[in-house]
N, C-alpha and C. Protein backbone atom coordinates (compact mmCIF):
# COMPACT_ATOMS: atom_id res chain seq x y z
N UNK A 1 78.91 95.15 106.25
CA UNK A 1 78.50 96.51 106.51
C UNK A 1 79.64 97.46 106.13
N UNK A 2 79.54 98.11 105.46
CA UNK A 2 80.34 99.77 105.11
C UNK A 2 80.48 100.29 106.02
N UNK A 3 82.05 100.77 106.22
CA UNK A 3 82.56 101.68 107.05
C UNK A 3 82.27 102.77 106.54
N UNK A 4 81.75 103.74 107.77
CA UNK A 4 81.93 105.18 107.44
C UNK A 4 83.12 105.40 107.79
N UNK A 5 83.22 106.34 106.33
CA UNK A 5 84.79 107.19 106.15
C UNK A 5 84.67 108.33 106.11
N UNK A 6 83.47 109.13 106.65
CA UNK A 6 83.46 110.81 106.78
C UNK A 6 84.44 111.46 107.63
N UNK A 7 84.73 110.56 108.44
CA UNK A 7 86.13 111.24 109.30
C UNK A 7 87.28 110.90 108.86
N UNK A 8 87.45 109.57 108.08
CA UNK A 8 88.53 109.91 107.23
C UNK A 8 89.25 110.67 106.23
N UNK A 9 88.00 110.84 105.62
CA UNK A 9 88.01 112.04 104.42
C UNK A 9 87.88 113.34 104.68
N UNK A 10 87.90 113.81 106.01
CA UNK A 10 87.43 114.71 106.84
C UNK A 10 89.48 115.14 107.03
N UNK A 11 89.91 114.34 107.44
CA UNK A 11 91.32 114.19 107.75
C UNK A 11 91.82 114.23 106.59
N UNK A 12 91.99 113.37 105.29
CA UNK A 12 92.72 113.49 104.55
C UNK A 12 92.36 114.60 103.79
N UNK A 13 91.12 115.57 103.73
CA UNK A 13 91.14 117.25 103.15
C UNK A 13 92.26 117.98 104.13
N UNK A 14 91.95 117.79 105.51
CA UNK A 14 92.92 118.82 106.38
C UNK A 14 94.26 118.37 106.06
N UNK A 15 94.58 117.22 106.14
CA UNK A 15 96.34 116.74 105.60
C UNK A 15 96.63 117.34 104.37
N UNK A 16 95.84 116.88 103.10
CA UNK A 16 95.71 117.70 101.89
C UNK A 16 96.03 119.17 102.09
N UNK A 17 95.51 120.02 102.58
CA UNK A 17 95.57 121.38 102.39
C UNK A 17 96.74 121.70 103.40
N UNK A 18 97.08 121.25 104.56
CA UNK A 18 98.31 121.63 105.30
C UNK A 18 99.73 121.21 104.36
N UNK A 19 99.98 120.16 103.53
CA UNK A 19 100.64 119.71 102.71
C UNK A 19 100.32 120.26 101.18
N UNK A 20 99.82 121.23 101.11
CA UNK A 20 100.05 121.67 99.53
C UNK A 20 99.42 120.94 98.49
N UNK A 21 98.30 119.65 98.83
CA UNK A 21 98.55 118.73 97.77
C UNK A 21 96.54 119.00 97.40
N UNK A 22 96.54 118.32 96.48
CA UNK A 22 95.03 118.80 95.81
C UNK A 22 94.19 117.89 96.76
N UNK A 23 93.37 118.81 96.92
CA UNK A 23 92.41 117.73 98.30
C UNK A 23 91.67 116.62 97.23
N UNK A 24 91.02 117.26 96.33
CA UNK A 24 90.18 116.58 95.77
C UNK A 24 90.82 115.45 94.72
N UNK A 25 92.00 115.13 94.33
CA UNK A 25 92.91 113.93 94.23
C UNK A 25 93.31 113.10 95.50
N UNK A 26 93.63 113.64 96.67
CA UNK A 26 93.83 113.16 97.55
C UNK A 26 92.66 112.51 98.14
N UNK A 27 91.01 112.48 97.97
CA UNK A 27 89.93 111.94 98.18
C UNK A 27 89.94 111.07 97.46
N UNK A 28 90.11 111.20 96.16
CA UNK A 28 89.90 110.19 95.03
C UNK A 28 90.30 108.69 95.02
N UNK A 29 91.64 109.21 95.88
CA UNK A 29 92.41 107.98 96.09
C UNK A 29 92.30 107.11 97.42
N UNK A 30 91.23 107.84 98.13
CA UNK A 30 91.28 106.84 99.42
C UNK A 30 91.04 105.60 99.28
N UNK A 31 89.70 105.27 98.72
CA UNK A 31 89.64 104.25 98.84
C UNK A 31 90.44 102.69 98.18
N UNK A 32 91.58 103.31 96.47
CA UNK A 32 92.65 102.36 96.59
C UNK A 32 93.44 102.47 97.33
N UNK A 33 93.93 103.44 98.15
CA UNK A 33 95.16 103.13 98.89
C UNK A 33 94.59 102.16 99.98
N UNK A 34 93.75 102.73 100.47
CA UNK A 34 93.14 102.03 101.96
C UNK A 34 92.99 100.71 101.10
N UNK A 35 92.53 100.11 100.27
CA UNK A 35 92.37 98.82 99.95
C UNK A 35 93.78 98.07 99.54
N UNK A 36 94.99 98.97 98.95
CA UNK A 36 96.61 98.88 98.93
C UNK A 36 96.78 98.30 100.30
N UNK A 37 96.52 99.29 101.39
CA UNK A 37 97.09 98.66 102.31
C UNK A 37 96.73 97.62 103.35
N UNK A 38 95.04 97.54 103.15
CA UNK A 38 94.75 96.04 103.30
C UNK A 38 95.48 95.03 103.00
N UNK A 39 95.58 95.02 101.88
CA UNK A 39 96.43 93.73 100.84
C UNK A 39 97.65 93.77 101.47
N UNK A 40 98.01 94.81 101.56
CA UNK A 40 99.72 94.46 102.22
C UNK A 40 99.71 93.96 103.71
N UNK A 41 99.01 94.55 104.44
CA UNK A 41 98.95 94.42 105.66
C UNK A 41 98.44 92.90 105.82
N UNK A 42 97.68 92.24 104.93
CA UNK A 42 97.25 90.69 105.27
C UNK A 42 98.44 89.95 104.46
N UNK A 43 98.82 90.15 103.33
CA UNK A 43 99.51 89.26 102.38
C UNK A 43 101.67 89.45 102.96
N UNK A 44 101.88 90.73 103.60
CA UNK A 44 102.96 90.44 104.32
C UNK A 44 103.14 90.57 105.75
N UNK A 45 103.11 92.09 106.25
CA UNK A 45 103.01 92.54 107.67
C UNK A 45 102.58 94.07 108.02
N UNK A 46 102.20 94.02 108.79
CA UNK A 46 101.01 95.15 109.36
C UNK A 46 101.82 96.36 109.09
N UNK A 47 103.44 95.98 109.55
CA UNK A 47 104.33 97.25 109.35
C UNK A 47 104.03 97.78 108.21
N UNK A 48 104.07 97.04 107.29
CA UNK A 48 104.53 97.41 105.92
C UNK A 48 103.77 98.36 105.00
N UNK A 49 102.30 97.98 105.96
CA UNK A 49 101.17 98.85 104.93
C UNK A 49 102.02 99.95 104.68
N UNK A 50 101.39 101.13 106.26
CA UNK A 50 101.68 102.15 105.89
C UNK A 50 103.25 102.85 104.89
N UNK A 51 104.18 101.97 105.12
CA UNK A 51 105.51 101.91 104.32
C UNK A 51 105.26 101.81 103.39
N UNK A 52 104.26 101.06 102.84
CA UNK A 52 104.30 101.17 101.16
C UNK A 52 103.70 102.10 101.00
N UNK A 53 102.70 102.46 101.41
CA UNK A 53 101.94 103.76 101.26
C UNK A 53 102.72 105.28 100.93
N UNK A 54 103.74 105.04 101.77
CA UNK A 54 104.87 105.86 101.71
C UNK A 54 105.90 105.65 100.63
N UNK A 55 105.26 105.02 100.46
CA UNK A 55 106.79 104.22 99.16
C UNK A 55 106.05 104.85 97.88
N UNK A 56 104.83 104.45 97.30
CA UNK A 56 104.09 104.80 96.59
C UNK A 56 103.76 106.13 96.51
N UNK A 57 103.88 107.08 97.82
CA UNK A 57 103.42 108.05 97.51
C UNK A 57 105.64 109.16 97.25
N UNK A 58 106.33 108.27 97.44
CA UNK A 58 107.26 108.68 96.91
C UNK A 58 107.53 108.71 95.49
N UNK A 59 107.23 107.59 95.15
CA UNK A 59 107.15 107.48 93.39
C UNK A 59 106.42 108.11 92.70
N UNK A 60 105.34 108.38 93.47
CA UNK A 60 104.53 109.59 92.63
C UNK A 60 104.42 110.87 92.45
N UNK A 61 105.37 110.88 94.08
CA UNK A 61 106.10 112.53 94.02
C UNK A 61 106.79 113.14 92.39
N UNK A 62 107.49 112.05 91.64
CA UNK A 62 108.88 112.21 91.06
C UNK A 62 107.72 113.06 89.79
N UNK A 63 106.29 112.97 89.26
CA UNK A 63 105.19 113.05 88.40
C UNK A 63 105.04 114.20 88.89
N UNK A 64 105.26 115.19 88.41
CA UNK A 64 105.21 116.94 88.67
C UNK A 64 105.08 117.06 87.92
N UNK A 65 104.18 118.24 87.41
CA UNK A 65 104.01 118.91 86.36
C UNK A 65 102.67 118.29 85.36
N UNK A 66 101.82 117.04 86.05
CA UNK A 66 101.34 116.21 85.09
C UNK A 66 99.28 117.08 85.94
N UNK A 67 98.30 116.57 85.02
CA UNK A 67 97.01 117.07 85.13
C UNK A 67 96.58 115.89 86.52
N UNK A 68 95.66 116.09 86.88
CA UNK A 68 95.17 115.77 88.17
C UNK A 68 94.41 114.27 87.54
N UNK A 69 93.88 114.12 86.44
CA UNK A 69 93.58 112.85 85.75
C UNK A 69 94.67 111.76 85.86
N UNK A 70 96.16 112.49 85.29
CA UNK A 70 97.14 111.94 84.89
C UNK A 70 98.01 111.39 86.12
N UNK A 71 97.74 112.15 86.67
CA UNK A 71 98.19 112.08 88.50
C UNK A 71 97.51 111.03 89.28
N UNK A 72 96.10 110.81 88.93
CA UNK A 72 95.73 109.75 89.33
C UNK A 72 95.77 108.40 88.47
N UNK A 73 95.90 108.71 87.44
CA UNK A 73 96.26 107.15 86.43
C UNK A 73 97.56 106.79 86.68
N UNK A 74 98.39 107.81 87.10
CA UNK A 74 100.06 107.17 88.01
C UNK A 74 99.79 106.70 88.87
N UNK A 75 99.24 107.19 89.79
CA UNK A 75 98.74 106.54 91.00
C UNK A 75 98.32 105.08 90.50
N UNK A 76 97.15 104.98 90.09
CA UNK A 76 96.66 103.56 89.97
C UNK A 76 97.30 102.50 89.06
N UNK A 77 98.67 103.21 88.06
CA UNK A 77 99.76 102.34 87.90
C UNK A 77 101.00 101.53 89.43
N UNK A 78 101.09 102.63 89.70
CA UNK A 78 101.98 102.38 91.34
C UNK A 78 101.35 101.08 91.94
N UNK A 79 99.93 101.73 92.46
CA UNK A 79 98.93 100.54 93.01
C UNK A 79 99.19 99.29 92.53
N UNK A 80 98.91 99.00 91.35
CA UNK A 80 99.34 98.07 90.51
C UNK A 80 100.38 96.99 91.03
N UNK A 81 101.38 98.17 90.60
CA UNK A 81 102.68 97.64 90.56
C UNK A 81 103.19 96.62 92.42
N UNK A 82 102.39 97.21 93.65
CA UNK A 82 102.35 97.41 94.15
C UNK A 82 101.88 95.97 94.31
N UNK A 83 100.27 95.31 94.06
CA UNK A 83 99.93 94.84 93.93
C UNK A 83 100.70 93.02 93.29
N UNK A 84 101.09 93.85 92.54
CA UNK A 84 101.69 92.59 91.90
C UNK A 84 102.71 91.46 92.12
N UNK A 85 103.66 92.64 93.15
CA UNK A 85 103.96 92.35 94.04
C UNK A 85 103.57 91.59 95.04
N UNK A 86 102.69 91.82 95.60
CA UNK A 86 101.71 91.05 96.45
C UNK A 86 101.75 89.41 95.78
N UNK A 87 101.24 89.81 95.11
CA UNK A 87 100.85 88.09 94.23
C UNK A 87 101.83 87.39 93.38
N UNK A 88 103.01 87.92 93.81
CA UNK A 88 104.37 87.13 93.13
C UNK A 88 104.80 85.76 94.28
């Protein structure tokens, strides 16, 4: 059964707009991060999700200046990378 995420996405517009950041990129991406931090949270420790989450969303800070497409194809490089990790 599918989780409803209307209150998640409900939250990450209000975080979005109190933080400056494009809501509608910041939607886009819920559902890899939330699935990012599944993977981390089963494959090392619960701590860690949200830390990488944070980690990832540091690296993508450094991508300024780039289109909201391009912003999310960094993103889903990070993920990746992120990932791969996982399975090393």
């Amino acid at each position: 059964m599918a989780q409803d995420l209307s209150s998640t996405y409900e939250w990450v517009e209000k975080a979005a707009a109190a933080l400056s950041i494009d809501k509608d990129l910041a939607r886009e991406m819920v559902p890899e991060l939330l699935e990012l931090t599944r993977e981390v949270a089963h494959n090392q420790a619960r701590p860690a999700a949200p830390l990488t989450a944070f980690l990832v969303g540091l690296a993508f800070e450094s991508d300024t200046g780039a289109s909201a497409s391009e912003q999310a194809a960094h993103l889903r490089r990070l993920i990746a990378q992120v990932r791969a990790l996982l399975e090393a």
